[in-house]
Protein backbone atom coordinates (compact mmCIF):
# COMPACT_ATOMS: atom_id res chain seq x y z
CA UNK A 1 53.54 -30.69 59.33
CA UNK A 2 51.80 -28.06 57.80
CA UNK A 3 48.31 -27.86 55.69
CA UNK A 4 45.36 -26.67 54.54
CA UNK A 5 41.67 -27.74 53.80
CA UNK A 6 38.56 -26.45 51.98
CA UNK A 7 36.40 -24.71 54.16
CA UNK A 8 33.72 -27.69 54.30
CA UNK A 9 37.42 -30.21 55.32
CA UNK A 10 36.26 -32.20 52.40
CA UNK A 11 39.93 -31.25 50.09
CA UNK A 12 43.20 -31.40 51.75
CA UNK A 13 45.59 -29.24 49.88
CA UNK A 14 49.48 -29.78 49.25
CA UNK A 15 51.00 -29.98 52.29
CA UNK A 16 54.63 -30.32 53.43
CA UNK A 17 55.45 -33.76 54.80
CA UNK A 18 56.28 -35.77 51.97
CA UNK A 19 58.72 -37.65 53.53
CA UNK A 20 56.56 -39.13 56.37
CA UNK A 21 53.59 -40.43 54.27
CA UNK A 22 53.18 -42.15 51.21
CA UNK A 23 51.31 -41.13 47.72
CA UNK A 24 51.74 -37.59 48.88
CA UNK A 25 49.39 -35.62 46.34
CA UNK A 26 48.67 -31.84 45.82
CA UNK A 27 45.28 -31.99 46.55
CA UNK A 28 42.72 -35.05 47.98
CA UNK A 29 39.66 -35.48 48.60
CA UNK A 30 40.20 -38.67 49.95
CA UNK A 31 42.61 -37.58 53.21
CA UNK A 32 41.84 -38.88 55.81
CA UNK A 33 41.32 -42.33 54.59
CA UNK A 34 44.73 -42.14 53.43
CA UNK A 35 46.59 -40.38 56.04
CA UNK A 36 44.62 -40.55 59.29
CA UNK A 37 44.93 -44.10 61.21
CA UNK A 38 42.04 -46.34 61.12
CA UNK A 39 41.08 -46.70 64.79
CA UNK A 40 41.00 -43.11 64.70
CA UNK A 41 38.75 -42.24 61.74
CA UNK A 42 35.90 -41.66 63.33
CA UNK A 43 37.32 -39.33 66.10
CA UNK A 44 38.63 -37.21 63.49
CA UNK A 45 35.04 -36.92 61.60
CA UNK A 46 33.25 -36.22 64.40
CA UNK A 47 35.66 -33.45 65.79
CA UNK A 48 35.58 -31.64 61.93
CA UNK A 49 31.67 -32.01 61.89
CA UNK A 50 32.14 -30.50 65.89
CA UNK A 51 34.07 -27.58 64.74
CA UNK A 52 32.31 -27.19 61.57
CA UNK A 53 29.00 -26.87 63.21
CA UNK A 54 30.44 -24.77 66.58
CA UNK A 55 32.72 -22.65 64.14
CA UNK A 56 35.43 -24.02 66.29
CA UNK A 57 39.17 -24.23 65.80
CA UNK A 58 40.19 -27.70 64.79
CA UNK A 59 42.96 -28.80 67.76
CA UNK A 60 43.16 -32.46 67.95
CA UNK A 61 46.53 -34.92 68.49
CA UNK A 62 45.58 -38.62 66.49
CA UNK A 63 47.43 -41.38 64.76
CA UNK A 64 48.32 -40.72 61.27
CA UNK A 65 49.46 -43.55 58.51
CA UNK A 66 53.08 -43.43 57.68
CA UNK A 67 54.83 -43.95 54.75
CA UNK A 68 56.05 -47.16 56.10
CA UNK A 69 52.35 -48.39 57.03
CA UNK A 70 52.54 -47.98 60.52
CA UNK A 71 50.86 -45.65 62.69
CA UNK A 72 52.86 -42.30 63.76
């Protein structure tokens, strides 16, 4: 899938991959309680506030919340 963020990864902006997960929106602030699985919330903050802080490219395979409810 493909998107984009804010520079500070606080606003996730439209993104194609509507099909896969549900309530879809153009732009959220709310992302990654929405689309990133719950065991792996806190691995995903801590790698943005890593590459934030390190300037770093963000590279990282988690779990993200289908449309379905289960994790993908």
């Amino acid at each position: 899938m493909v998107y984009s963020m804010s520079p500070d990864w606080k606003i996730m902006n439209d993104f194609n991959g509507r099909v896969l997960f549900k309530n879809s929106v153009a732009t959220t602030s709310d992302w990654k309680s929405v689309y990133v699985y719950s065991d792996d919330f806190q691995l995903v903050t801590s790698t943005i506030e890593e590459c934030i802080s390190k300037k770093k490219v963000f590279e990282l395979e988690h779990r993200v919340v289908l449309a379905d409810g289960n994790p993908g």
